[in-house]
C-alpha atoms as a PDB file:
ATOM      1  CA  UNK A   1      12.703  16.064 -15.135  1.00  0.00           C
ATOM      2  CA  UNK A   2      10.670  12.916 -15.704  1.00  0.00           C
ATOM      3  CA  UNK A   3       7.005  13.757 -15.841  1.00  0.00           C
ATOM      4  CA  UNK A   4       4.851  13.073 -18.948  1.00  0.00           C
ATOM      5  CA  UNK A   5       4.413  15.285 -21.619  1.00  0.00           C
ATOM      6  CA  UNK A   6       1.908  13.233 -22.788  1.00  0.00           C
ATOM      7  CA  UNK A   7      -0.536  10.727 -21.519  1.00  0.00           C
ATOM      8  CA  UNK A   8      -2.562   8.562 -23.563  1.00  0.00           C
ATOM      9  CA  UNK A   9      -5.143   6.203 -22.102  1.00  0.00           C
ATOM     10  CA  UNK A  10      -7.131   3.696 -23.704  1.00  0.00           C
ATOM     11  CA  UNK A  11      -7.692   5.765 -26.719  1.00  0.00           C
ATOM     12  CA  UNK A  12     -10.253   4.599 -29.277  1.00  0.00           C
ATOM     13  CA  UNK A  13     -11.293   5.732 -32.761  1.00  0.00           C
ATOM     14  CA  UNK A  14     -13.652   4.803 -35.163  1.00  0.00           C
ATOM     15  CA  UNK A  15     -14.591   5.800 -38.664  1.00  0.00           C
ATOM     16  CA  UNK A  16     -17.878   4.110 -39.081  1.00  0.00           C
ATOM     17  CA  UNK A  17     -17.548   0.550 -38.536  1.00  0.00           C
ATOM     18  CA  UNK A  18     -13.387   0.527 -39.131  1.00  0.00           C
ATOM     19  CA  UNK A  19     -11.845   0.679 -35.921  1.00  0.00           C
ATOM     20  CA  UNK A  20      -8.706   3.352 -36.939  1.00  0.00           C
ATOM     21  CA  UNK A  21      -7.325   3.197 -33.311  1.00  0.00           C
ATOM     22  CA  UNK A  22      -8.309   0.353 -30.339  1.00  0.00           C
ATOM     23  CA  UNK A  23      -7.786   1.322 -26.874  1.00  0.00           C
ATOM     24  CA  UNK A  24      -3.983   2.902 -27.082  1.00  0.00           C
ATOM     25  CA  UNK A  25      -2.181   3.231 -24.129  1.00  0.00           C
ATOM     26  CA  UNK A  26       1.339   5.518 -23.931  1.00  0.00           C
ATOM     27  CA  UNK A  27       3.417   7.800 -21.478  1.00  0.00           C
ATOM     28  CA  UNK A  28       6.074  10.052 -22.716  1.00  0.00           C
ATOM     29  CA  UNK A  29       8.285  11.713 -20.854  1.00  0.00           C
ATOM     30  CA  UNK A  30      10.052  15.306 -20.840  1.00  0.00           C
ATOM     31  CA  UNK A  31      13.241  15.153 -23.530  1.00  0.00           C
ATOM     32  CA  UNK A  32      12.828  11.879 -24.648  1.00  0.00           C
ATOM     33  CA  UNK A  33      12.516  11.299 -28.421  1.00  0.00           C
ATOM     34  CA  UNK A  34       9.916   8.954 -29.035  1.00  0.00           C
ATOM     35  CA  UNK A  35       9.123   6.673 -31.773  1.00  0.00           C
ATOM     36  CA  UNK A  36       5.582   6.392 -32.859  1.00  0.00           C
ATOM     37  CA  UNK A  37       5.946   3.094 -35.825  1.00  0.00           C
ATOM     38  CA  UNK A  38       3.726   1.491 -37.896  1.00  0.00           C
ATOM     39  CA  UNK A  39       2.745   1.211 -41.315  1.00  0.00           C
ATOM     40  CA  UNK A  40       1.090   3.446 -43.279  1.00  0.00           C
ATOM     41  CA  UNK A  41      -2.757   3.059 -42.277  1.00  0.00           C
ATOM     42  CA  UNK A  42      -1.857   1.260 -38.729  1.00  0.00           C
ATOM     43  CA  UNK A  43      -3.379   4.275 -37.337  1.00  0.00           C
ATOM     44  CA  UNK A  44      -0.868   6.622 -36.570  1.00  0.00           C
ATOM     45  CA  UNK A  45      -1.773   9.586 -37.746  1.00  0.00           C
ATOM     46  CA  UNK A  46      -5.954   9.142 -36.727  1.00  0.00           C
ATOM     47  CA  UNK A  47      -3.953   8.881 -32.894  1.00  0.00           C
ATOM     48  CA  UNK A  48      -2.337  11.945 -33.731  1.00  0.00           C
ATOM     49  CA  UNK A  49      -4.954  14.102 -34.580  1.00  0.00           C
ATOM     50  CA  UNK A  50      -6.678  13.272 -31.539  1.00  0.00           C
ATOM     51  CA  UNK A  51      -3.734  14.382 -29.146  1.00  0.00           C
ATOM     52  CA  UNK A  52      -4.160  17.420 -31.035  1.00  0.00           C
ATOM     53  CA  UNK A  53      -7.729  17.984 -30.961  1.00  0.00           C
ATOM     54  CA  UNK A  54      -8.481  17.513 -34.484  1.00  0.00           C
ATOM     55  CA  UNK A  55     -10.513  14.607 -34.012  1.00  0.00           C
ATOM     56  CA  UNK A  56     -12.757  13.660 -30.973  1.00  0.00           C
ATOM     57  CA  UNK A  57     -11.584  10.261 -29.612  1.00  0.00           C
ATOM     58  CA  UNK A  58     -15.168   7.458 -29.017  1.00  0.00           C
ATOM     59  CA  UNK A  59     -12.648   6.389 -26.161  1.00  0.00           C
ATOM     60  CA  UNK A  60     -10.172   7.190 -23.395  1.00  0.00           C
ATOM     61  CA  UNK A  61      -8.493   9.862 -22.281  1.00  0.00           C
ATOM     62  CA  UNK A  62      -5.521  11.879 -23.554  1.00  0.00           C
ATOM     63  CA  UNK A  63      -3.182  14.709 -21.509  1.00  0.00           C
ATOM     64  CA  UNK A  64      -0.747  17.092 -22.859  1.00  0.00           C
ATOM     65  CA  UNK A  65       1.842  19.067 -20.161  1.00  0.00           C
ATOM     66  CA  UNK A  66      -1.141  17.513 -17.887  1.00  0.00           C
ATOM     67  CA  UNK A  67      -4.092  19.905 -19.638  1.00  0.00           C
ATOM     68  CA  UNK A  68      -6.828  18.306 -21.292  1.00  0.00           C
ATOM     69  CA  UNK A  69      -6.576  19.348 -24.797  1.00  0.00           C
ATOM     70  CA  UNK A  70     -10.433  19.877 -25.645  1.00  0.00           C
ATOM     71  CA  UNK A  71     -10.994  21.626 -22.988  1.00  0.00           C
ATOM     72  CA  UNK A  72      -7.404  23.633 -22.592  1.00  0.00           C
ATOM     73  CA  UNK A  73      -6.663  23.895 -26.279  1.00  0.00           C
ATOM     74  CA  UNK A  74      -4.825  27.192 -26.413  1.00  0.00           C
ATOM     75  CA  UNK A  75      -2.613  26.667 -23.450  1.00  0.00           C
ATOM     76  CA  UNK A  76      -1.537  23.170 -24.827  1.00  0.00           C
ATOM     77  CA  UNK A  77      -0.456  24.263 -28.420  1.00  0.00           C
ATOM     78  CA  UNK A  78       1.260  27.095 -27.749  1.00  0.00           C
ATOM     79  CA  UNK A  79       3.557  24.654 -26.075  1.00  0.00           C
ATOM     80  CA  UNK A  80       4.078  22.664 -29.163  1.00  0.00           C
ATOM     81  CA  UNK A  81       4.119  22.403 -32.755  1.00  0.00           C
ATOM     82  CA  UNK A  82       3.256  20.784 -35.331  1.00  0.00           C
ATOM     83  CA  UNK A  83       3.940  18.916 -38.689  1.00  0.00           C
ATOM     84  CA  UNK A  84       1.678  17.380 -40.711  1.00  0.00           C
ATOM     85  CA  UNK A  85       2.554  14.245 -42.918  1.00  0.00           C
ATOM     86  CA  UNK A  86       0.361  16.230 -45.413  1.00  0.00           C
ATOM     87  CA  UNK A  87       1.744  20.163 -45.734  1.00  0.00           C
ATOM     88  CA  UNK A  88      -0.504  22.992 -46.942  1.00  0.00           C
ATOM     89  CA  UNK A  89       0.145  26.369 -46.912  1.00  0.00           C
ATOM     90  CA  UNK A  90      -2.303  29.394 -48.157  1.00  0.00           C
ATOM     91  CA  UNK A  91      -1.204  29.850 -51.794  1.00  0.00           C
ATOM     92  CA  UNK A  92      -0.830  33.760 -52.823  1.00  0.00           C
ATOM     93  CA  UNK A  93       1.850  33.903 -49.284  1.00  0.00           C
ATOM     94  CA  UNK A  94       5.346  33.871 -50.254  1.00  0.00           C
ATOM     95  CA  UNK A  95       7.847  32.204 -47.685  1.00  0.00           C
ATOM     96  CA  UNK A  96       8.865  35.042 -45.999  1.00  0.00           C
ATOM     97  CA  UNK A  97       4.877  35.751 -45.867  1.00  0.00           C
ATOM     98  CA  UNK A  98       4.357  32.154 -44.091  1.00  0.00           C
ATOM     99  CA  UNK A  99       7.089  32.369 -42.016  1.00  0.00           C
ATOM    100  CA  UNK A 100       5.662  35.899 -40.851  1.00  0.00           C
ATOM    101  CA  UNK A 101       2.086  34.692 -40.014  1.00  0.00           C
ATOM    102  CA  UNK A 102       3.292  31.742 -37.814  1.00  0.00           C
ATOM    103  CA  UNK A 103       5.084  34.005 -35.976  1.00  0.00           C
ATOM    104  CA  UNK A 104       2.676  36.383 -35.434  1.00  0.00           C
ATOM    105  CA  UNK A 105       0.872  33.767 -33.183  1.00  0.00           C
ATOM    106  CA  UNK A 106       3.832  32.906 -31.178  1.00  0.00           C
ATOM    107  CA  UNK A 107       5.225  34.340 -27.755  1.00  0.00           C
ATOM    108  CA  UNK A 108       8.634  33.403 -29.287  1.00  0.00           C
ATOM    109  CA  UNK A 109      10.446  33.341 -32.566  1.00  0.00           C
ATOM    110  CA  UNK A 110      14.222  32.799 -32.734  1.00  0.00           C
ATOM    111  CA  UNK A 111      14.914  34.591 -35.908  1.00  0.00           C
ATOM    112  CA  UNK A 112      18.680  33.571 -35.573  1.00  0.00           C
ATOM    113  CA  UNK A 113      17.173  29.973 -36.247  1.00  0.00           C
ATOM    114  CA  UNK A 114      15.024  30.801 -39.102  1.00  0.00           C
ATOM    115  CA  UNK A 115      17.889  32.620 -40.851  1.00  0.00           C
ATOM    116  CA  UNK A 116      20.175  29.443 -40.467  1.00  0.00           C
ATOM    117  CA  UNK A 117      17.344  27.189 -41.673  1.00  0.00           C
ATOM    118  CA  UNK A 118      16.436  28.971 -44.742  1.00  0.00           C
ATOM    119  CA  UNK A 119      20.057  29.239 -45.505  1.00  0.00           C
ATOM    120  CA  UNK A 120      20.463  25.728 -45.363  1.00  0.00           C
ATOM    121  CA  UNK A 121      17.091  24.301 -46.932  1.00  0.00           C
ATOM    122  CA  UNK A 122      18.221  27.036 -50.042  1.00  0.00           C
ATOM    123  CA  UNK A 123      13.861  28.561 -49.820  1.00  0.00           C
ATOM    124  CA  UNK A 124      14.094  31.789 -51.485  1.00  0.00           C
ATOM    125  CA  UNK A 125      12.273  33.921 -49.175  1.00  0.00           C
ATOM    126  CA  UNK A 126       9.968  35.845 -52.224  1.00  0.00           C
ATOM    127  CA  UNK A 127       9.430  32.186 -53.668  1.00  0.00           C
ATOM    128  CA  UNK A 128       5.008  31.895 -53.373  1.00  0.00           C
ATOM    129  CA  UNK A 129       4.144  29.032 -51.544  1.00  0.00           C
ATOM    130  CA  UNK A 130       1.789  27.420 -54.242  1.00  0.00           C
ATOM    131  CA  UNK A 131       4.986  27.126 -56.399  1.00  0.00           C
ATOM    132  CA  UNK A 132       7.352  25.104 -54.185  1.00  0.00           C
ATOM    133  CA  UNK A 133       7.719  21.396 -53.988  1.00  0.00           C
ATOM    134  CA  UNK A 134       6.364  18.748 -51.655  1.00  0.00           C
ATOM    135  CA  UNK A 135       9.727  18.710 -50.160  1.00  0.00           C
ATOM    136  CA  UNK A 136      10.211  21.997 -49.591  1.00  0.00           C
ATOM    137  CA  UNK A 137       7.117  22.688 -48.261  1.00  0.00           C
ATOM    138  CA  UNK A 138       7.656  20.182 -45.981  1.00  0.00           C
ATOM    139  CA  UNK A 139      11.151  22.056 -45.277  1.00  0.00           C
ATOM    140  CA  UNK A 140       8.804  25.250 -44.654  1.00  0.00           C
ATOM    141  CA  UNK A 141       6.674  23.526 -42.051  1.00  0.00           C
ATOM    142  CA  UNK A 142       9.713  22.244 -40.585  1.00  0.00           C
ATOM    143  CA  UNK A 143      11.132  25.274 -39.764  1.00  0.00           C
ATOM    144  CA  UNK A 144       7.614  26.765 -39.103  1.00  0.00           C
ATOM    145  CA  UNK A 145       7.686  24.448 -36.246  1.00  0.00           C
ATOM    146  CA  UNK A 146      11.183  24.214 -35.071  1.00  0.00           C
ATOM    147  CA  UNK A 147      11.348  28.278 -34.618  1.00  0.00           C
ATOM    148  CA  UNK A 148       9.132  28.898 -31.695  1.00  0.00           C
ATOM    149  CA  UNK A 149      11.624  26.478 -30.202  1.00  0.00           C
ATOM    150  CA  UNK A 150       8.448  24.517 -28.366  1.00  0.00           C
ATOM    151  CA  UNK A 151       8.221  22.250 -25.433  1.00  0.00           C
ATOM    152  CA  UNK A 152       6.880  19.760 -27.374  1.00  0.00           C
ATOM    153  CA  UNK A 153       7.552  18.609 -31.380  1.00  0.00           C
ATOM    154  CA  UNK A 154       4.987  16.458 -32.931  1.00  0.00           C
ATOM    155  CA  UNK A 155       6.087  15.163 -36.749  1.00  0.00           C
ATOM    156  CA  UNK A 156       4.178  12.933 -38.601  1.00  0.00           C
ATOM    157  CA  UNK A 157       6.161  11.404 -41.508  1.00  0.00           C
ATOM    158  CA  UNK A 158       8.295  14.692 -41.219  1.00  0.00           C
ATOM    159  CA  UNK A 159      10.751  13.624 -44.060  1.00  0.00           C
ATOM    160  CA  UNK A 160       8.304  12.355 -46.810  1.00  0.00           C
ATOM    161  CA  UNK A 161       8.833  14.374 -50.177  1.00  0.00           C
ATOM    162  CA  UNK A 162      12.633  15.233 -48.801  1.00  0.00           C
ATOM    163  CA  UNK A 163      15.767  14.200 -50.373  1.00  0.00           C
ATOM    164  CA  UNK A 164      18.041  11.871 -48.923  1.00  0.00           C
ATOM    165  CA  UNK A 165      20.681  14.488 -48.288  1.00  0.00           C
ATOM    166  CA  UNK A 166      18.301  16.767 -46.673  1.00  0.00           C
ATOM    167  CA  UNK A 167      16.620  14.296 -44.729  1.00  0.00           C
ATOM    168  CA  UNK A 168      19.971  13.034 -43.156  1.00  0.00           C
ATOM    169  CA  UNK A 169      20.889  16.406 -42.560  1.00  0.00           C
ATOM    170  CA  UNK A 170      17.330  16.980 -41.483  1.00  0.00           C
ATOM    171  CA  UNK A 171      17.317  14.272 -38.829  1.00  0.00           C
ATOM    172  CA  UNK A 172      20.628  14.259 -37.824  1.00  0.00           C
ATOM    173  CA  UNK A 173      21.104  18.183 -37.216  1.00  0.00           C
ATOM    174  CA  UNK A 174      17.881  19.924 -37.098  1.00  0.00           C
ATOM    175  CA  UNK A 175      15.905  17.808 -34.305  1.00  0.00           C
ATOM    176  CA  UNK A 176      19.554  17.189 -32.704  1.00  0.00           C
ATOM    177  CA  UNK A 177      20.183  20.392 -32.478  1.00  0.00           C
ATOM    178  CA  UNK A 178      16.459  21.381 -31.185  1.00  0.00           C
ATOM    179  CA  UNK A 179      16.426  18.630 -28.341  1.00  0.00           C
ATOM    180  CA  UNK A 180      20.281  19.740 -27.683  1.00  0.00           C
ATOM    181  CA  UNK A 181      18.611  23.254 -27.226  1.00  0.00           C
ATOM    182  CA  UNK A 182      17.050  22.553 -23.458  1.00  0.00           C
ATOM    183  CA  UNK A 183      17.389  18.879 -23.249  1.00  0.00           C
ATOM    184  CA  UNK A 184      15.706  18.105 -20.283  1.00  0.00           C
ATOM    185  CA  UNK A 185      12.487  20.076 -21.497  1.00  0.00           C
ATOM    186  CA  UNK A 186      12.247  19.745 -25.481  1.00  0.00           C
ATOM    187  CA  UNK A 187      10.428  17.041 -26.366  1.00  0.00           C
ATOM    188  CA  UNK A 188       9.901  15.154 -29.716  1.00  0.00           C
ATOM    189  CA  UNK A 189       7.015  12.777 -30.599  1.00  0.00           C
ATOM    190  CA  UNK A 190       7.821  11.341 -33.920  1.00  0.00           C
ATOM    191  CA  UNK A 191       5.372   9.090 -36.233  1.00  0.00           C
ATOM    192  CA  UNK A 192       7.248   7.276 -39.443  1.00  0.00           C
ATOM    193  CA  UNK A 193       7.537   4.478 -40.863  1.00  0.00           C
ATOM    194  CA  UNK A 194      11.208   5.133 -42.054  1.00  0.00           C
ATOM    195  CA  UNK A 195      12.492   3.676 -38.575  1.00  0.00           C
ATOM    196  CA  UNK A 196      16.283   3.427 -39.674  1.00  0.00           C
ATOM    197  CA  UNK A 197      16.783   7.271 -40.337  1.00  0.00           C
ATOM    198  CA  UNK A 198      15.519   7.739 -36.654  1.00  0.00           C
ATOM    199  CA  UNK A 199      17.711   4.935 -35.747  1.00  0.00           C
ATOM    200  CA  UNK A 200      20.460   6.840 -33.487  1.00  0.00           C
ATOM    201  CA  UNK A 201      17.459   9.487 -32.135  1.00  0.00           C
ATOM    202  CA  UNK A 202      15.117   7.441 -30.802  1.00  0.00           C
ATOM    203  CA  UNK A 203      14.924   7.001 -26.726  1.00  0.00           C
ATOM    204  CA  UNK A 204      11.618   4.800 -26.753  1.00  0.00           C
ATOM    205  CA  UNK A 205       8.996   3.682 -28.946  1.00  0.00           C
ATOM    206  CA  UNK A 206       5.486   2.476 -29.498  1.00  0.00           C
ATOM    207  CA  UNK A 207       4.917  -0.386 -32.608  1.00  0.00           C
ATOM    208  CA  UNK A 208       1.249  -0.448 -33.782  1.00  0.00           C
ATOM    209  CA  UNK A 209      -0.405  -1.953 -36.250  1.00  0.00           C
ATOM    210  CA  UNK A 210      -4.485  -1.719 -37.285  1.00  0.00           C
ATOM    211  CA  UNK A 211      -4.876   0.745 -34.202  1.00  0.00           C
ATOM    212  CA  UNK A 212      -3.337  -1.569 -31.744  1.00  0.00           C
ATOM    213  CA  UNK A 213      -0.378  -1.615 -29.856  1.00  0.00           C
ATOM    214  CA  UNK A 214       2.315  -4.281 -30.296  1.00  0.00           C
ATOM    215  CA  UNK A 215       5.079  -3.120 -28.547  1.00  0.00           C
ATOM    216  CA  UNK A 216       6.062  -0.351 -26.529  1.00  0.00           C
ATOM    217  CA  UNK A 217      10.034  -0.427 -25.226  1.00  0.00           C
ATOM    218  CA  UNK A 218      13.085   1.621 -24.144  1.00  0.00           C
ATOM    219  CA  UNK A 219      15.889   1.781 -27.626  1.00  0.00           C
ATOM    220  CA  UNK A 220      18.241   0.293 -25.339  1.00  0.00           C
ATOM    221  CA  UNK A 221      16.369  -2.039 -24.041  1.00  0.00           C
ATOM    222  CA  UNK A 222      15.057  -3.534 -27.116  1.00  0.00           C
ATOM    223  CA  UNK A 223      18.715  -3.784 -28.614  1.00  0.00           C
ATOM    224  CA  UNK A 224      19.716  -6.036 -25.597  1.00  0.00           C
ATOM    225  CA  UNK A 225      16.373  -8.301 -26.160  1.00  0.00           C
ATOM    226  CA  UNK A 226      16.283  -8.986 -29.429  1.00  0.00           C
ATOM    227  CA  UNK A 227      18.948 -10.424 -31.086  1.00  0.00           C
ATOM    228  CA  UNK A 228      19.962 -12.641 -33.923  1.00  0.00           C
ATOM    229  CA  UNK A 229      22.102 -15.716 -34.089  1.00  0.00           C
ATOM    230  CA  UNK A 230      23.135 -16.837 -37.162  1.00  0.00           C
ATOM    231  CA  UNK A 231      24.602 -20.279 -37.529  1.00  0.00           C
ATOM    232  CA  UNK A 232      26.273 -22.391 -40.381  1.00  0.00           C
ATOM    233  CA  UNK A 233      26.561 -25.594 -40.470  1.00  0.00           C
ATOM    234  CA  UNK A 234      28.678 -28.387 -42.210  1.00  0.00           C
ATOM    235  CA  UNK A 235      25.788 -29.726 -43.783  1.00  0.00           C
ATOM    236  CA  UNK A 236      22.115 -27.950 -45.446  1.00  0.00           C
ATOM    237  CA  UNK A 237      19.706 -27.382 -42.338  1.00  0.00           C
ATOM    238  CA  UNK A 238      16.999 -29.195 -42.293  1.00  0.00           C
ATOM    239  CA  UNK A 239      14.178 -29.086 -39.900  1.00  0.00           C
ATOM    240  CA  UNK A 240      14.958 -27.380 -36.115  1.00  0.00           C
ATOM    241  CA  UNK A 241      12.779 -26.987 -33.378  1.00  0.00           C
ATOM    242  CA  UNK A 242      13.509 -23.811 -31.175  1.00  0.00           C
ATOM    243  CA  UNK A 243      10.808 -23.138 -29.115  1.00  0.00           C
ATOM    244  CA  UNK A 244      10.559 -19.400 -28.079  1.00  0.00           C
ATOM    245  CA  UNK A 245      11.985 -18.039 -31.267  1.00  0.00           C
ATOM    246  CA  UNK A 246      10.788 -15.262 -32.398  1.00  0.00           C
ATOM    247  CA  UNK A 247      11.259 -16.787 -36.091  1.00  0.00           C
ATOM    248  CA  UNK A 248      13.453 -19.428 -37.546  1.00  0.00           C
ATOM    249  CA  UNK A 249      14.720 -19.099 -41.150  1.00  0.00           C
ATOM    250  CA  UNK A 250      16.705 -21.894 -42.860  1.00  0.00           C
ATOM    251  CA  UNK A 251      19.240 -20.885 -46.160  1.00  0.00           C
ATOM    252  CA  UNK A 252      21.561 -23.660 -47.139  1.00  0.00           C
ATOM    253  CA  UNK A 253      23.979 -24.527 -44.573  1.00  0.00           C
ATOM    254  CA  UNK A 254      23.186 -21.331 -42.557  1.00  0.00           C
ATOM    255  CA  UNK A 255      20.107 -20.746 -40.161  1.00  0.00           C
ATOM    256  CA  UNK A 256      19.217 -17.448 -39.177  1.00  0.00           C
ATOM    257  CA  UNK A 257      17.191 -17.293 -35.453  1.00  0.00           C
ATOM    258  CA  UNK A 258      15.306 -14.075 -33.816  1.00  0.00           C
ATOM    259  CA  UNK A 259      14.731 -13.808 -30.289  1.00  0.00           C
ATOM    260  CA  UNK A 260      12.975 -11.663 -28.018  1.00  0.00           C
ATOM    261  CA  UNK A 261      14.289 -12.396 -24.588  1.00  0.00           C
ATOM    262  CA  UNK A 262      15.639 -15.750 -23.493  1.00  0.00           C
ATOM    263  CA  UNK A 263      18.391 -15.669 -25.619  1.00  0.00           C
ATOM    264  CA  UNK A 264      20.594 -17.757 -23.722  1.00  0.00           C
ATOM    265  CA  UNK A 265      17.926 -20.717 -23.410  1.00  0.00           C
ATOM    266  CA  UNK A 266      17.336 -20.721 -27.603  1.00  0.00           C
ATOM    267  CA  UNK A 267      21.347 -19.713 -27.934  1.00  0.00           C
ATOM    268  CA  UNK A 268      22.232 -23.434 -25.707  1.00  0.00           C
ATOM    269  CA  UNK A 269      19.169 -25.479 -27.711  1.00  0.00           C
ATOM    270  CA  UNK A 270      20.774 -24.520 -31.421  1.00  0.00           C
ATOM    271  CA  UNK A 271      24.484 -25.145 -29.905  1.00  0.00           C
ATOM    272  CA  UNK A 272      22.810 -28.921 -29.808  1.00  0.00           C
ATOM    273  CA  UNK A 273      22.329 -29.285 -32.850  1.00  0.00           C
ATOM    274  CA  UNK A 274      26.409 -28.426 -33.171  1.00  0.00           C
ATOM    275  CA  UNK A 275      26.771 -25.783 -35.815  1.00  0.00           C
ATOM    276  CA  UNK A 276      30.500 -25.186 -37.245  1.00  0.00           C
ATOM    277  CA  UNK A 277      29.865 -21.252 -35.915  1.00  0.00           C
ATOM    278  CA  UNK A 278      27.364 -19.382 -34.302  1.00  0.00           C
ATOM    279  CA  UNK A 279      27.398 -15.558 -34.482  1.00  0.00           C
ATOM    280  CA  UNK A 280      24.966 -13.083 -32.566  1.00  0.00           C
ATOM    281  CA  UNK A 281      23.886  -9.456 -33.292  1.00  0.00           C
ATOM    282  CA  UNK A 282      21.379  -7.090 -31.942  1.00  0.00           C
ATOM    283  CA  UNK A 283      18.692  -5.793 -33.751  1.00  0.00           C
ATOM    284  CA  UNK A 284      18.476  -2.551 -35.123  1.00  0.00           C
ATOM    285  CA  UNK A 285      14.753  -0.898 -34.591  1.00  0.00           C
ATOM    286  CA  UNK A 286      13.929  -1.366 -38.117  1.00  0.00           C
ATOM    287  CA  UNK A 287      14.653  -5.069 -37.950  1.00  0.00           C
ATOM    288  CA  UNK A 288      12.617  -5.242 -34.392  1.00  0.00           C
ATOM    289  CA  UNK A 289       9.777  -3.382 -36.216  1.00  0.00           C
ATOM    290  CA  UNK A 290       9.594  -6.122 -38.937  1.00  0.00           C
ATOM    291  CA  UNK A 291       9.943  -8.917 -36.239  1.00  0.00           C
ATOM    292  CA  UNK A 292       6.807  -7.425 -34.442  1.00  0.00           C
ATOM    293  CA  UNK A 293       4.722  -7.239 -37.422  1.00  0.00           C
ATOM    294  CA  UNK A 294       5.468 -10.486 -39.184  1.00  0.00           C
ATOM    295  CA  UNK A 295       4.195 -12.039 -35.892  1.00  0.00           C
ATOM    296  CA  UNK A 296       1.078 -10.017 -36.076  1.00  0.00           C
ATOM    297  CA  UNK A 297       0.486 -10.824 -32.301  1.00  0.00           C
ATOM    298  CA  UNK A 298       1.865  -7.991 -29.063  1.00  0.00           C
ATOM    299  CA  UNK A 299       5.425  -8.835 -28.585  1.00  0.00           C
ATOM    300  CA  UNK A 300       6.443  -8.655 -24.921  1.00  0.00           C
END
């Protein structure tokens, strides 16, 4: 089932005179995972809260499940859920007290889920919520969220203050085992900027960067565009010209050559210069992420 979950058009916000987001444009589709990168401050999380309807866009338009969100806000989020990159909770509740008043405004609660969750995150259940870590109130929100077992899952930094086991285990299991729940219909929108832990999750992606988009792509896609070569030659490198390279990097006798697109053109114009060997790998999304912003310009 291919129809978008969510719809964003031209989407602009300001705070004062500092343009946080400038005119965003992105479809994504039922089951998809989808990457939402940038740094911190490129404007992710401003773009977030307007999908949500915590903050009124200057600019553009934004549908979720089709609905309007200002003016359907009720019927949207009780589709989804969400997690915030910054987790509060009301202090004097104890877990099992949180856990209870989410659920209380839900249609649906898989308790079998909770049960497994808390088990594996180790929250005591009597533990008050003012005295946990960041972490684990992150791991509180998480499974806050994941519960309701929602059409949509929005998660904004979802694994800052977690451990690298638990984030692993996090990533790999928890949101795997969500999307593996109805696959066609679950849907995760995911804003970080630790790209490589996403790495084997991720179906498509937007790159911005100071509220603008740079690059919006299918995974796959993007692995067969961008590659590297990396040639040595008998002798230090000293200047090439490879017009259409994404960037050129010189090291000794080696020479290290991104490329979005025309690889075979730029792959024939370094074979020219005759290197001893020429090796070529694709990029992984972190390393297309820090392609797009070194050239600070949309990569297409």
């Amino acid at each position: 089932m291919n129809y978008p979950v969510i719809e964003i058009q031209n989407l602009s916000r300001r705070y004062g005179k500092f343009e946080a987001v400038s005119d965003l444009n992105l479809t994504v589709c039922a089951g998809r995972c989808y990457g939402f990168f940038g740094r911190n401050g490129a404007g992710k999380t401003t773009a977030i809260k307007c999908l949500l309807n915590l903050l009124r866009p200057d600019h553009g338009t934004i549908r979720v499940f089709g609905k309007n969100p200002q003016k359907e806000e009720v019927a949207v989020k009780e589709q989804l859920s969400y997690v915030p990159d910054v987790v509060a909770f009301y202090p004097w509740m104890s877990v099992r007290n949180v856990l209870n008043y989410y659920a209380s405004f839900r249609k649906r609660w898989n308790a079998e889920i909770e049960s497994e969750l808390l088990g594996r995150f180790r929250l005591p259940e009597n533990q008050k919520a003012a005295a946990l870590s960041k972490g684990q109130k992150t791991q509180l929100a998480l499974i806050a969220a994941i519960c309701p077992e929602p059409r949509l899952l929005v998660l904004d930094e979802p694994t800052s203050g977690l451990d690298p086991i638990v984030r692993r285990e996090f990533i790999e299991t928890v949101i795997g085992a969500y999307q593996a729940g109805d696959p066609e219909n679950r849907t995760v929108f995911v804003s970080t900027h630790l790209i490589s832990e996403f790495e084997g999750l991720i179906d498509e992606f937007t790159i911005i960067d100071r509220g603008r988009e740079l690059l919006t792509m299918e995974a796959d896609e993007a692995r067969i565009r961008f590659k590297k070569y990396r040639a040595r030659f008998a002798e230090p490198v000293g200047e090439i010209d490879l017009p259409g390279a994404l960037r050129v990097r010189r090291d000794g006798r080696h020479l290290d050559v991104l490329v979005n697109g025309n690889s075979e053109k730029i792959e024939a114009d370094l074979r020219a210069f005759k290197p001893e060997e020429i090796r070529v790998e694709a990029l992984s999304l972190e390393e297309i992420f820090v392609a797009s912003q070194s050239s600070g310009e949309t990569v297409r």
